[in-house]
Protein backbone atom coordinates (compact mmCIF):
# COMPACT_ATOMS: atom_id res chain seq x y z
CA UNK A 1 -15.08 -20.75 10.66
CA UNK A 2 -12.92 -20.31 7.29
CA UNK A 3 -16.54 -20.86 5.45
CA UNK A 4 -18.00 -18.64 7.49
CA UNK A 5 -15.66 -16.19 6.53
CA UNK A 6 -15.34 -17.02 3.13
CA UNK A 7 -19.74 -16.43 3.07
CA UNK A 8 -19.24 -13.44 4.81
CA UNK A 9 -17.19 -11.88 2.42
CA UNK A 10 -18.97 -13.07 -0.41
CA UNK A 11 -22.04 -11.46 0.90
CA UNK A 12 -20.24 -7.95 1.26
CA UNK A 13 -18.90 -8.27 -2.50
CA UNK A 14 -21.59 -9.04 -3.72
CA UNK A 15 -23.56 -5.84 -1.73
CA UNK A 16 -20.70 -3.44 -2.80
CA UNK A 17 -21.02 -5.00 -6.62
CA UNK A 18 -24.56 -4.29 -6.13
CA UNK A 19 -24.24 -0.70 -4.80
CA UNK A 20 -22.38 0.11 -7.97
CA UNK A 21 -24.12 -1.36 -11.06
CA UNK A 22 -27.45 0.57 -9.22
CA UNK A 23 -24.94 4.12 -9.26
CA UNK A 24 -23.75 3.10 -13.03
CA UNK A 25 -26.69 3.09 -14.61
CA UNK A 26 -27.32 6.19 -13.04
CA UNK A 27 -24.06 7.43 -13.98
CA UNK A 28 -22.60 8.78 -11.24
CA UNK A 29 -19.28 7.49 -9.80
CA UNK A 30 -19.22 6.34 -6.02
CA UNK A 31 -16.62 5.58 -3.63
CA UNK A 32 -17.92 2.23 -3.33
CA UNK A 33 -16.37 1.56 -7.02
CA UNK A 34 -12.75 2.21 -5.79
CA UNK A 35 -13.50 -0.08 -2.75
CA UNK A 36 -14.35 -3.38 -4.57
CA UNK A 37 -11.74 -2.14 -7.50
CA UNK A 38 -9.18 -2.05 -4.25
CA UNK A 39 -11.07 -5.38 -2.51
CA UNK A 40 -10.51 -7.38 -5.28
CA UNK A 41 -7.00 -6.79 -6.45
CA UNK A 42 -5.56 -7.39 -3.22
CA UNK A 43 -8.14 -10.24 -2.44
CA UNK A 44 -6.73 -11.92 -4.99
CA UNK A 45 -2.83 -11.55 -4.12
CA UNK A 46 -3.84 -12.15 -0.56
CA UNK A 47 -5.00 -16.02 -1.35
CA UNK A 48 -1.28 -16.17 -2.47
CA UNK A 49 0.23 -15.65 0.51
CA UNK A 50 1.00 -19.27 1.65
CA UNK A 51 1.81 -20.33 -2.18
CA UNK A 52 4.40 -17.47 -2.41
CA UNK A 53 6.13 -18.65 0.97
CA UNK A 54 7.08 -21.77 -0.83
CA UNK A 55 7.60 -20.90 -4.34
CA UNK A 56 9.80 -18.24 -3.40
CA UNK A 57 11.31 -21.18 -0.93
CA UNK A 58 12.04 -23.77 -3.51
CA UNK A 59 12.65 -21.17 -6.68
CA UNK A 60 15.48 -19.25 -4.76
CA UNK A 61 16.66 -22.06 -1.57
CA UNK A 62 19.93 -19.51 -1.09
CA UNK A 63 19.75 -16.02 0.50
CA UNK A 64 16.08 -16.32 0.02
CA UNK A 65 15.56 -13.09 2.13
CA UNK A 66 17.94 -11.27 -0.15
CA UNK A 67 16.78 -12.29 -3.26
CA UNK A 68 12.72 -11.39 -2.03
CA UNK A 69 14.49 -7.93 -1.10
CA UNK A 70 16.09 -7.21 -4.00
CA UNK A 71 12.90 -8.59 -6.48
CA UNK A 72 10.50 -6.05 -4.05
CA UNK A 73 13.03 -3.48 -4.27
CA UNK A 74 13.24 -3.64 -8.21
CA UNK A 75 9.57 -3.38 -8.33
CA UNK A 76 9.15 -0.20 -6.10
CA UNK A 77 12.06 1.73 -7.94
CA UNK A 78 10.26 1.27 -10.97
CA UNK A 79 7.00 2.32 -9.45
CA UNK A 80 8.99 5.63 -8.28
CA UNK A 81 9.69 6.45 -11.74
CA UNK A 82 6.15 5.63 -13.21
CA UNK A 83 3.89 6.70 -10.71
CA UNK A 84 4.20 10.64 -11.69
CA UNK A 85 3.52 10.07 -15.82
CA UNK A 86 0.64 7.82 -14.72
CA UNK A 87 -0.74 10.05 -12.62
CA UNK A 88 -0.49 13.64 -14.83
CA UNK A 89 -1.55 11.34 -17.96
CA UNK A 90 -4.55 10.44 -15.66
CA UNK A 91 -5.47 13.86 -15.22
CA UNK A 92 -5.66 14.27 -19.21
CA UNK A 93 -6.89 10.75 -20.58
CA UNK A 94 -9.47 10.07 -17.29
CA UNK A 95 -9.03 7.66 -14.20
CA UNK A 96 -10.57 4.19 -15.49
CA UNK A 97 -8.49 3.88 -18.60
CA UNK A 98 -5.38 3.45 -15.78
CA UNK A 99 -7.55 1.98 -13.65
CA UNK A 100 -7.70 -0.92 -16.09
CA UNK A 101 -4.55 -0.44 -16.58
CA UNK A 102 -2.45 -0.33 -13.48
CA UNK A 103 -5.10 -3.66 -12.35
CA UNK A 104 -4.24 -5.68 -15.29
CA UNK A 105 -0.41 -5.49 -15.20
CA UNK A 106 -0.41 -5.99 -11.15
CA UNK A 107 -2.27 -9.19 -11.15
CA UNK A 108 -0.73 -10.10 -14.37
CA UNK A 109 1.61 -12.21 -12.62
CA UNK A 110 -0.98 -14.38 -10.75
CA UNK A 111 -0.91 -17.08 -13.44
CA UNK A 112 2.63 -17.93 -13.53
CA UNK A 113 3.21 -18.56 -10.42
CA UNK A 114 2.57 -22.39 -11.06
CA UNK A 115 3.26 -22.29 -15.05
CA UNK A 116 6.51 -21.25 -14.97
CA UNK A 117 8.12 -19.14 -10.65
CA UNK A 118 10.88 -17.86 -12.77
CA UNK A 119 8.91 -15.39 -15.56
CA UNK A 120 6.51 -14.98 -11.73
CA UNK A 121 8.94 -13.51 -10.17
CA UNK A 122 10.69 -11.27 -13.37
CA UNK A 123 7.07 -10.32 -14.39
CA UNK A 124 6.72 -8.60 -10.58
CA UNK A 125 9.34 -7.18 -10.82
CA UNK A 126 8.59 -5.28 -13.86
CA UNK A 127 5.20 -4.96 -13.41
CA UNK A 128 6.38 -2.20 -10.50
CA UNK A 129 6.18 0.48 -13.86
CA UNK A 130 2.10 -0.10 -13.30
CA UNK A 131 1.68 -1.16 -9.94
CA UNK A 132 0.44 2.55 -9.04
CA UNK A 133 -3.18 1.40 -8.56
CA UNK A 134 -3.36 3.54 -5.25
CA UNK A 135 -1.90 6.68 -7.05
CA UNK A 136 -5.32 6.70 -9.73
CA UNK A 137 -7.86 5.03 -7.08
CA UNK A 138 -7.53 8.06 -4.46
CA UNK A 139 -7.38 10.58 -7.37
CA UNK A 140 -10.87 8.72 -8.19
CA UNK A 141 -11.85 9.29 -4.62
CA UNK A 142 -10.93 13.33 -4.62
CA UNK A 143 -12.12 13.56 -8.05
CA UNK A 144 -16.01 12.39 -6.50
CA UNK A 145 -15.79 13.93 -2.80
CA UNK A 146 -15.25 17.30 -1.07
CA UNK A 147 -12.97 18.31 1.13
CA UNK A 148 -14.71 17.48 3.75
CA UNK A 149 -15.45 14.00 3.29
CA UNK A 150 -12.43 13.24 1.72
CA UNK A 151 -10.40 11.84 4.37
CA UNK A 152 -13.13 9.94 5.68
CA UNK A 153 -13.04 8.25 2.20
CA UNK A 154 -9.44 7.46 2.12
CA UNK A 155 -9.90 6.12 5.39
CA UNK A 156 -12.78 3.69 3.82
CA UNK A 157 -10.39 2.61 1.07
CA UNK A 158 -7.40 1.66 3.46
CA UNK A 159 -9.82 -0.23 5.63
CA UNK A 160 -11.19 -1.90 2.76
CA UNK A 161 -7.69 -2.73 1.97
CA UNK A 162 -7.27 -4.31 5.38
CA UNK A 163 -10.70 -5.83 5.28
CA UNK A 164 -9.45 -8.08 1.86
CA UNK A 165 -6.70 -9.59 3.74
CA UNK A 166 -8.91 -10.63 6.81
CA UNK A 167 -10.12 -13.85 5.10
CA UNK A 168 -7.81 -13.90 2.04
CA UNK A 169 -5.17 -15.73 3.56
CA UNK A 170 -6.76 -17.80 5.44
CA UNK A 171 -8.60 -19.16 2.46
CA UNK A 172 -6.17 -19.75 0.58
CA UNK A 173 -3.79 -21.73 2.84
CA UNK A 174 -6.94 -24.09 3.58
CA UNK A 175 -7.35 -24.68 -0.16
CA UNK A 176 -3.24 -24.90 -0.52
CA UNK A 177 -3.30 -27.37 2.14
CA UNK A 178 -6.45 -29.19 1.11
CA UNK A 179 -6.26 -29.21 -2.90
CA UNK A 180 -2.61 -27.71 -3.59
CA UNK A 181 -1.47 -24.69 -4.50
CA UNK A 182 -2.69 -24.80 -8.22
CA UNK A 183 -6.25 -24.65 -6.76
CA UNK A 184 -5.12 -21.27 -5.00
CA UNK A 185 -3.45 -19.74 -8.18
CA UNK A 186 -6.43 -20.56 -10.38
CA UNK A 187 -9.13 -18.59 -7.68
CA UNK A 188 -7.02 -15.48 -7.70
CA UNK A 189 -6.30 -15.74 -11.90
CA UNK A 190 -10.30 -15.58 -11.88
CA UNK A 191 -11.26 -13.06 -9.17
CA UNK A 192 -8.20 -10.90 -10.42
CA UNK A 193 -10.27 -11.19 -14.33
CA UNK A 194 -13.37 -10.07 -12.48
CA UNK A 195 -11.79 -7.15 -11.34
CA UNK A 196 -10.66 -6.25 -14.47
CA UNK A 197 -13.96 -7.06 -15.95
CA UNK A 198 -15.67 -4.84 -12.73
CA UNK A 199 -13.80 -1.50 -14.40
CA UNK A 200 -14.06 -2.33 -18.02
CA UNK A 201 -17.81 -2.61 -17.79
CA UNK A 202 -19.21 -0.86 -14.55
CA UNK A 203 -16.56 1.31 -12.93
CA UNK A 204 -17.95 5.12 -14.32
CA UNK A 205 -15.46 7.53 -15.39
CA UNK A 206 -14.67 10.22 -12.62
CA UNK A 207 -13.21 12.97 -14.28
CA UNK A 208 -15.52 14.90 -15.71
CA UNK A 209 -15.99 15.66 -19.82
CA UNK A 210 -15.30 19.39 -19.75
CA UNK A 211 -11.94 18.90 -17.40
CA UNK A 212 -10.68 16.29 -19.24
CA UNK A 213 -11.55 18.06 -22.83
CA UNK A 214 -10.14 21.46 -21.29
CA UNK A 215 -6.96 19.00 -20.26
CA UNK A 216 -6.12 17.81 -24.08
CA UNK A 217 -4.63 21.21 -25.19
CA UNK A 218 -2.10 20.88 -22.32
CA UNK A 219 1.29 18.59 -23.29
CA UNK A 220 2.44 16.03 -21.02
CA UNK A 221 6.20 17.86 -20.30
CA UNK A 222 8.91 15.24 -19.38
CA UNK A 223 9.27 17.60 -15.89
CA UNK A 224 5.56 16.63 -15.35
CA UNK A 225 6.72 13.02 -15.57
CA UNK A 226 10.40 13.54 -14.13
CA UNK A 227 9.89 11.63 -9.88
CA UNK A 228 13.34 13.66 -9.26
CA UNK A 229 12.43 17.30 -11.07
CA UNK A 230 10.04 17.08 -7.89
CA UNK A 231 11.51 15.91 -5.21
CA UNK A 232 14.29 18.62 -5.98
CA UNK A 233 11.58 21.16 -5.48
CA UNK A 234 9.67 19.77 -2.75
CA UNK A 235 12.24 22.05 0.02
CA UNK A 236 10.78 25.01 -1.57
CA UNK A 237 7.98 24.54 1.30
CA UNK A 238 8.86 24.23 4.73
CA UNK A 239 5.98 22.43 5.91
CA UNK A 240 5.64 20.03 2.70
CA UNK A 241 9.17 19.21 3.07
CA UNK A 242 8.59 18.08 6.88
CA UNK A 243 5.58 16.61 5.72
CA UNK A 244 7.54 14.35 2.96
CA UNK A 245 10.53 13.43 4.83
CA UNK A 246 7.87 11.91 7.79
CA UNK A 247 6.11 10.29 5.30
CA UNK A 248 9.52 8.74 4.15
CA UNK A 249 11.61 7.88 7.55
CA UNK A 250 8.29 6.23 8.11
CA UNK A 251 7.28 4.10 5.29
CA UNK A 252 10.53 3.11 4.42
CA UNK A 253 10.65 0.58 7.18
CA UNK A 254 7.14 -0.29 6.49
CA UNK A 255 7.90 -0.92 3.04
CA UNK A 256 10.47 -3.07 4.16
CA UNK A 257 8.64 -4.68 6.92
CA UNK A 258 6.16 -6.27 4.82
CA UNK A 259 8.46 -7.69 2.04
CA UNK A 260 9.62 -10.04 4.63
CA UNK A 261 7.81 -10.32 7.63
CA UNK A 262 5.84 -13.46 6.61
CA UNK A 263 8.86 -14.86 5.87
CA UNK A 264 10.14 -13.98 9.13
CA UNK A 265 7.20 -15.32 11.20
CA UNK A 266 7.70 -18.40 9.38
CA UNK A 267 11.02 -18.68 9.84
CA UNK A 268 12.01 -17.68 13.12
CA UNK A 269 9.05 -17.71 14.97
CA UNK A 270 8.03 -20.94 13.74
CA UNK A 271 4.51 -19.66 12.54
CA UNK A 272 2.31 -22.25 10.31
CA UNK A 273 0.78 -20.90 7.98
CA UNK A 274 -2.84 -21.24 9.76
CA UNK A 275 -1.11 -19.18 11.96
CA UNK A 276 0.41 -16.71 9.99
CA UNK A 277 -3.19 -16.67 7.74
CA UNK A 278 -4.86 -15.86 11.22
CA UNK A 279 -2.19 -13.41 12.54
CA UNK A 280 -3.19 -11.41 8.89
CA UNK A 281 -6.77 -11.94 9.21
CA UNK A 282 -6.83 -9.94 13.08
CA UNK A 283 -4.19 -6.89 12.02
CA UNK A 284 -6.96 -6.79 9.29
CA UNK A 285 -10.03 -6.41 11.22
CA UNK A 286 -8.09 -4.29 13.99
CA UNK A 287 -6.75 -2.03 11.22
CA UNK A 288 -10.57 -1.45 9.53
CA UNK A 289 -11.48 -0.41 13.46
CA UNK A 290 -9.04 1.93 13.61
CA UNK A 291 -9.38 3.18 9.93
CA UNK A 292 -12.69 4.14 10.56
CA UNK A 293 -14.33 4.49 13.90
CA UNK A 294 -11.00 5.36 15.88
CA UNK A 295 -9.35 7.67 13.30
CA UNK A 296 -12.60 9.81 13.52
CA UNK A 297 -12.86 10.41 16.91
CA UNK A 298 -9.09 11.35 17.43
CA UNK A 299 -9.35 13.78 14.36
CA UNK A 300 -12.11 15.95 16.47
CA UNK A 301 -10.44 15.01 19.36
CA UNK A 302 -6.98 16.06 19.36
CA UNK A 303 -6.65 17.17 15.61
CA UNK A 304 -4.71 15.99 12.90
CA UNK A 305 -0.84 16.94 14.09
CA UNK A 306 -1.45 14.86 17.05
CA UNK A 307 -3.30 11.64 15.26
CA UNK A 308 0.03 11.70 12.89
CA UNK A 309 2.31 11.81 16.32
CA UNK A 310 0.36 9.05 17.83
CA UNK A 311 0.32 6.72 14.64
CA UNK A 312 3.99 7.09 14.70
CA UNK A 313 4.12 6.50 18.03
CA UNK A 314 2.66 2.87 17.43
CA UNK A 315 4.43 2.07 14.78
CA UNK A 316 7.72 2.87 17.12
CA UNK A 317 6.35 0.34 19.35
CA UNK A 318 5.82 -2.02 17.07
CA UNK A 319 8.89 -2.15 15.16
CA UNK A 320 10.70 -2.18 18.54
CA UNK A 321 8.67 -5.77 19.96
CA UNK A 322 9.23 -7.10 16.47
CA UNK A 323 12.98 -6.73 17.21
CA UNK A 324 13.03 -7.89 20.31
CA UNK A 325 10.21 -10.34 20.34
CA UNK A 326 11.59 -13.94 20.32
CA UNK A 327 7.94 -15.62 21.24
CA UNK A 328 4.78 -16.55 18.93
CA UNK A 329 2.41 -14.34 21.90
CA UNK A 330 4.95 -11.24 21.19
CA UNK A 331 4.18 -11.57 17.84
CA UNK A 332 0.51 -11.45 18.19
CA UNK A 333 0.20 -8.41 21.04
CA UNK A 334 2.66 -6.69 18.47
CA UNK A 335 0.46 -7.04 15.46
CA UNK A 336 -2.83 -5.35 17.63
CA UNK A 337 -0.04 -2.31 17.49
CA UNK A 338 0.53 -2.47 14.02
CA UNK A 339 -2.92 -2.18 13.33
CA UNK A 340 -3.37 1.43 15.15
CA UNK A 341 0.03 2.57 13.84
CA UNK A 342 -2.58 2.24 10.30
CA UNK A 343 -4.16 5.74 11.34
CA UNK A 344 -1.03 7.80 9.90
CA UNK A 345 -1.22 7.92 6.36
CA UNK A 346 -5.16 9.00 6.80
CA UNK A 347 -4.56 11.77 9.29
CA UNK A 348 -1.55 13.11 7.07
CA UNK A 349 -3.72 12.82 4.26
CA UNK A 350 -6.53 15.46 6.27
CA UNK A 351 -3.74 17.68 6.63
CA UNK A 352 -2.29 18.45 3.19
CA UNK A 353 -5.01 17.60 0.68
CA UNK A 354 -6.81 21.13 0.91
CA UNK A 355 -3.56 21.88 -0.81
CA UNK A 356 -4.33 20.02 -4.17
CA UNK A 357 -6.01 21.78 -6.77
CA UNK A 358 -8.99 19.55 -8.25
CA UNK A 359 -7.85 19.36 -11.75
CA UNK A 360 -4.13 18.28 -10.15
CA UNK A 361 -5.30 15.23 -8.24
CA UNK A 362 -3.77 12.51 -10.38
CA UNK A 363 -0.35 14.27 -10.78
CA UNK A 364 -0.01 15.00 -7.30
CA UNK A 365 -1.35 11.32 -6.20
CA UNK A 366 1.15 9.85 -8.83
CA UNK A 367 4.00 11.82 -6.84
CA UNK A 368 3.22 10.79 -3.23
CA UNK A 369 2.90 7.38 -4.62
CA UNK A 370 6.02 8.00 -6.38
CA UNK A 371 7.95 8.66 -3.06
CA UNK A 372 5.91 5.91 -1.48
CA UNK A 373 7.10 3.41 -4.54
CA UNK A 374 11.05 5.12 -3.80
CA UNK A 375 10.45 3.31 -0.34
CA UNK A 376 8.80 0.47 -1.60
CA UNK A 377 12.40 0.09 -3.88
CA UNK A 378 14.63 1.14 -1.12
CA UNK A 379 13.01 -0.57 1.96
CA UNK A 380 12.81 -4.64 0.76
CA UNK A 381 16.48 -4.25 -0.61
CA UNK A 382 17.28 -2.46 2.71
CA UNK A 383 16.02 -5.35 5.21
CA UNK A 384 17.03 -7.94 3.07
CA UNK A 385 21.01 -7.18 3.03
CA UNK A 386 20.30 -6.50 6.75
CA UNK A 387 18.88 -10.20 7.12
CA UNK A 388 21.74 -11.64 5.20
CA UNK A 389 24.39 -9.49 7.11
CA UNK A 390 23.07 -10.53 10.17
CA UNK A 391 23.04 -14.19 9.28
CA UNK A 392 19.44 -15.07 9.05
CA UNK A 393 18.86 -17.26 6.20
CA UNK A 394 15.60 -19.34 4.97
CA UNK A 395 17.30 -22.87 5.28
CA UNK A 396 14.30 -25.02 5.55
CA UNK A 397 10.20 -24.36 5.32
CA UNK A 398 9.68 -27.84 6.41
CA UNK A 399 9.28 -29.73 9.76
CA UNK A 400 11.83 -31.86 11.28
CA UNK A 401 11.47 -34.76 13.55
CA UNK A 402 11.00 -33.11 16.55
CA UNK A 403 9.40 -30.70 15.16
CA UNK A 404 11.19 -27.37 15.04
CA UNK A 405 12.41 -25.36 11.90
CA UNK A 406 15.80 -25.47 10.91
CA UNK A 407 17.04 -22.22 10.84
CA UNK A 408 20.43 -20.23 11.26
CA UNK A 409 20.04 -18.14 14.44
CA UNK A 410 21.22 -14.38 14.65
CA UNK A 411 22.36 -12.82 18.03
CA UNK A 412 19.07 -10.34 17.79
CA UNK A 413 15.78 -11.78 16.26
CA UNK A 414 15.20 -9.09 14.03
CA UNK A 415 17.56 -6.81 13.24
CA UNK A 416 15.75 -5.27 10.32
CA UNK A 417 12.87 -4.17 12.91
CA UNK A 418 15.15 -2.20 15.09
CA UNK A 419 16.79 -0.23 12.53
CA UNK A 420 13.41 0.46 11.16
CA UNK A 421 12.15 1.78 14.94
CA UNK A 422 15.19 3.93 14.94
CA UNK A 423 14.22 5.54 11.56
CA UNK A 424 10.39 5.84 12.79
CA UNK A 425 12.42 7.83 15.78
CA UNK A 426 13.34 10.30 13.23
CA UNK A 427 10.38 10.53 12.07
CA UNK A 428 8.57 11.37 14.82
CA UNK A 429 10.95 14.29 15.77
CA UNK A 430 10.60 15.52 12.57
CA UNK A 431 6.66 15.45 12.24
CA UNK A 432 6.63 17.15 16.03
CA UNK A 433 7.44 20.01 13.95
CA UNK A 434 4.94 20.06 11.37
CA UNK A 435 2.81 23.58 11.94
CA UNK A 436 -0.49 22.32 13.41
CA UNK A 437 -2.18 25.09 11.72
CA UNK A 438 -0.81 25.19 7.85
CA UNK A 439 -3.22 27.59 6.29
CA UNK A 440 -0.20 29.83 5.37
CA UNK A 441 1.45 26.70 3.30
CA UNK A 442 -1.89 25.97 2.29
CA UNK A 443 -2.30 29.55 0.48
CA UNK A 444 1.37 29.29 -0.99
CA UNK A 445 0.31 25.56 -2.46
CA UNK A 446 -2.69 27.16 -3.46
CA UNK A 447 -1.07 30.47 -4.98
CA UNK A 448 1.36 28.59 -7.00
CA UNK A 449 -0.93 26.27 -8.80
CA UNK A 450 -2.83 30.02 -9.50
CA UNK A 451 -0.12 31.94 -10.52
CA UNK A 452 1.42 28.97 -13.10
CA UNK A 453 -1.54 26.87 -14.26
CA UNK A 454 0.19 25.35 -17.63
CA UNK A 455 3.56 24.31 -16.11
CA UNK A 456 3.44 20.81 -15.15
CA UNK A 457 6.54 21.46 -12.63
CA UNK A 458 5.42 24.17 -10.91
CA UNK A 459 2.41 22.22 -9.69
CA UNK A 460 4.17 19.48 -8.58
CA UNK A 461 6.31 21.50 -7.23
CA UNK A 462 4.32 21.41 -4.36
CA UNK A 463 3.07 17.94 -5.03
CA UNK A 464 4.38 14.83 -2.55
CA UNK A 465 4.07 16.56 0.20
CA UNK A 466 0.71 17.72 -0.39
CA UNK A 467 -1.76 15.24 -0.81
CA UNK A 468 -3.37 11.99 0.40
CA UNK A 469 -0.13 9.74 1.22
CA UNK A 470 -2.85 7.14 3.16
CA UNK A 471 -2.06 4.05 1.93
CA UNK A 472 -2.64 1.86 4.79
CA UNK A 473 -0.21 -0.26 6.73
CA UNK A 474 -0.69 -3.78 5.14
CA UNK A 475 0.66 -2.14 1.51
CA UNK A 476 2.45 -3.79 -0.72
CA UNK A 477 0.91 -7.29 -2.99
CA UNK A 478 4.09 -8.50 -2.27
CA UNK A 479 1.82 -9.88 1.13
């Protein structure tokens, strides 16, 4: 089955690889060359996800869940703080040069993880100053489709992020188990080099000439650049400001969620790591249905407002049986959850983008990115003090004689889970009053990128609350 798999997606990359050397050398720049930029990165970190379990195991065998947190949590921070010079520099300089970029200095970790776990884990954590890959790949996107078809790109690019962790894991925990984990490490150093190789020599810039020579007369202000300067100014619109602090009582637990849930399933559910590989590989393929043929049909069904409610609505759900769940089978009817609660980020993304002007994209993408890399900082850090306040600590990865993990028990099995349900809560009370019909807000956005088209704060005034926040639900390479 795991060959099958691996042939499978072999056969797709080398269709989408295909698709776009036929569109470069006609020089036009395709969706389909963010897709395999996005399949490939996180390909690559997904073979690592049984390898990291026990690196991180043996490198830190003390408040492991702490230490993950806090290693996540310096990564995102940093990523808040990048993410909006990236982007506006983007906007100026052209997408692929930051594609290259933000690729290389992601997977530049990948190597050490055998050579030397201690510069692994310090170079993740600074590598969070370029790990905005998402911010320049959906201002690619917007830079290449209308309005119209825009969210049903950023829907393709989330599932393709959930399709690269369907058989990722899985492979690589067969090869871990069957040659070791230097096998795994060497796989993803050379798939993460033909993604880099994929944008120096194929990928087609997006941006066109005249927007980007129009751009170079325009300075890069540190107000442009400054995460805060916007976030100060985001209350200046009702409806972005609702809009933002969804997208934050949301993700944060997300965020959070997946710095440590492998861990978790490991640890106190007594997952293998077939098992967890498998568990990854069907929130994958349920999360790419859902991306795609169920988002569409609720977006002309019941509109966008609703499609947000509902995704949060799962995602309450979820975190809530996570909590509470105690058994491998809760685990598993949780996960099919998780992977609808992936609509939300899409269907907010269909309701703000119409308020991003086209020469703005990467400035505005680098902001919501910004806010989403604030969470990414805040949300590890968050659920790992939780874990070690509650008492749950990695003590042992391996089986003992009678074949149970060793583990230090809390009085709830995931405490972490239910304080991120309650914050999803909030969320979803604030998003029920998000205007379904925003043209008004979509004028103002609209007005003031009009009325003030040389000051970079003005524009982003408006900014991370007003564009395509869609990353999907399996986020963060820290999986």
């Amino acid at each position: 089955a795991r060959l099958t798999w691996g042939r499978t997606t072999a056969h797709i990359s080398v269709y989408l690889t295909v698709k776009c050397v036929n569109a470069t050398i006609n020089g036009r720049a395709k969706v389909t060359h963010a897709v395999v930029v996005i399949f490939l990165e996180f390909f690559a970190w997904g073979l690592l996800t049984a390898p990291m379990l026990t690196v991180l195991h043996e490198t830190f065998p003390h408040h492991t869940f702490l230490v993950n947190g806090l290693i996540q949590g310096v990564k995102g921070l940093l990523s808040f703080l990048s993410a909006p010079l990236i982007g506006a520099l983007s906007d100026v300089w052209g997408r692929k040069s930051f594609l290259l970029l933000t690729v290389f200095f992601t997977c530049a970790p990948i190597p050490l993880m055998r050579i030397s776990p201690w510069w692994y884990f310090a170079l993740i954590s600074v590598s969070g100053l370029f790990s905005v890959t998402f911010s320049v790949i959906f201002a690619y996107v917007a830079d290449i489709t209308e309005e119209r078809e825009r969210s049903t790109a950023y829907g393709l690019v989330s599932a393709t992020f959930a399709a690269s962790l369907v058989t990722s894991p899985a492979i690589g925990a067969y090869l871990s188990a069957t040659y070791g984990d230097s096998l795994v490490v060497l796989v993803a150093t050379i798939i993460a080099v033909a993604d880099i190789l994929f944008i120096l020599l194929i990928v087609p810039e997006s941006l066109p000439d005249k927007m980007r020579l129009s751009s170079w007369g325009f300075p890069i202000s540190w107000e442009q650049a400054d995460p805060f300067a916007s976030l100060k100014k985001v209350g200046k619109d009702t409806t972005v400001l609702l809009i933002c602090v969804t997208v934050f009582l949301s993700y944060l637990p997300e965020a959070g969620q997946y710095s440590s849930f492998f861990l978790y399933l490991r640890q106190v559910i007594k997952f293998s790591s077939e098992a967890i590989a498998a568990f990854i590989a069907m929130v994958g393929i349920l999360s790419i249905v859902a991306q795609t043929l169920l988002l569409s049909v609720l977006m002309r069904k019941i509109g966008n407002k609703n499609t947000v409610l509902l995704g949060l609505g799962f995602q309450l759900f979820q975190l809530a049986w996570y909590g509470f769940g105690s058994e491998p089978w809760m685990m598993w009817a949780a996960g099919t959850v998780a992977a609808m609660s992936s609509i939300t980020f899409p269907a907010v993304s269909a309701l703000v983008s119409h308020c991003t002007d086209h020469d703005q994209q990467g400035a505005v993408q680098g902001m919501v990115t910004g806010i989403r890399g604030l969470c990414n900082g805040l949300g590890p850090a968050l659920f790992g003090f939780i874990f070690f306040l509650f008492n749950v600590e990695l003590i042992d990865l391996n089986p003992v004689e009678n074949g149970a993990l060793v583990f230090q028990k809390s009085v709830i099995p995931g405490p972490p889970f239910l304080f991120g349900a309650c914050t999803v809560l909030l969320a979803l009370l604030v998003a029920y009053f998000i205007p379904e019909h925003d043209s008004l807000a979509a004028k103002t956005c609209s007005a003031q990128a009009i009325t003030v088209p040389d000051n970079g704060t003005q524009l982003n005034s408006s900014a991370p609350g007003s564009d395509e926040d869609n990353e999907p639900l399996l986020q963060d390479s820290s999986m």
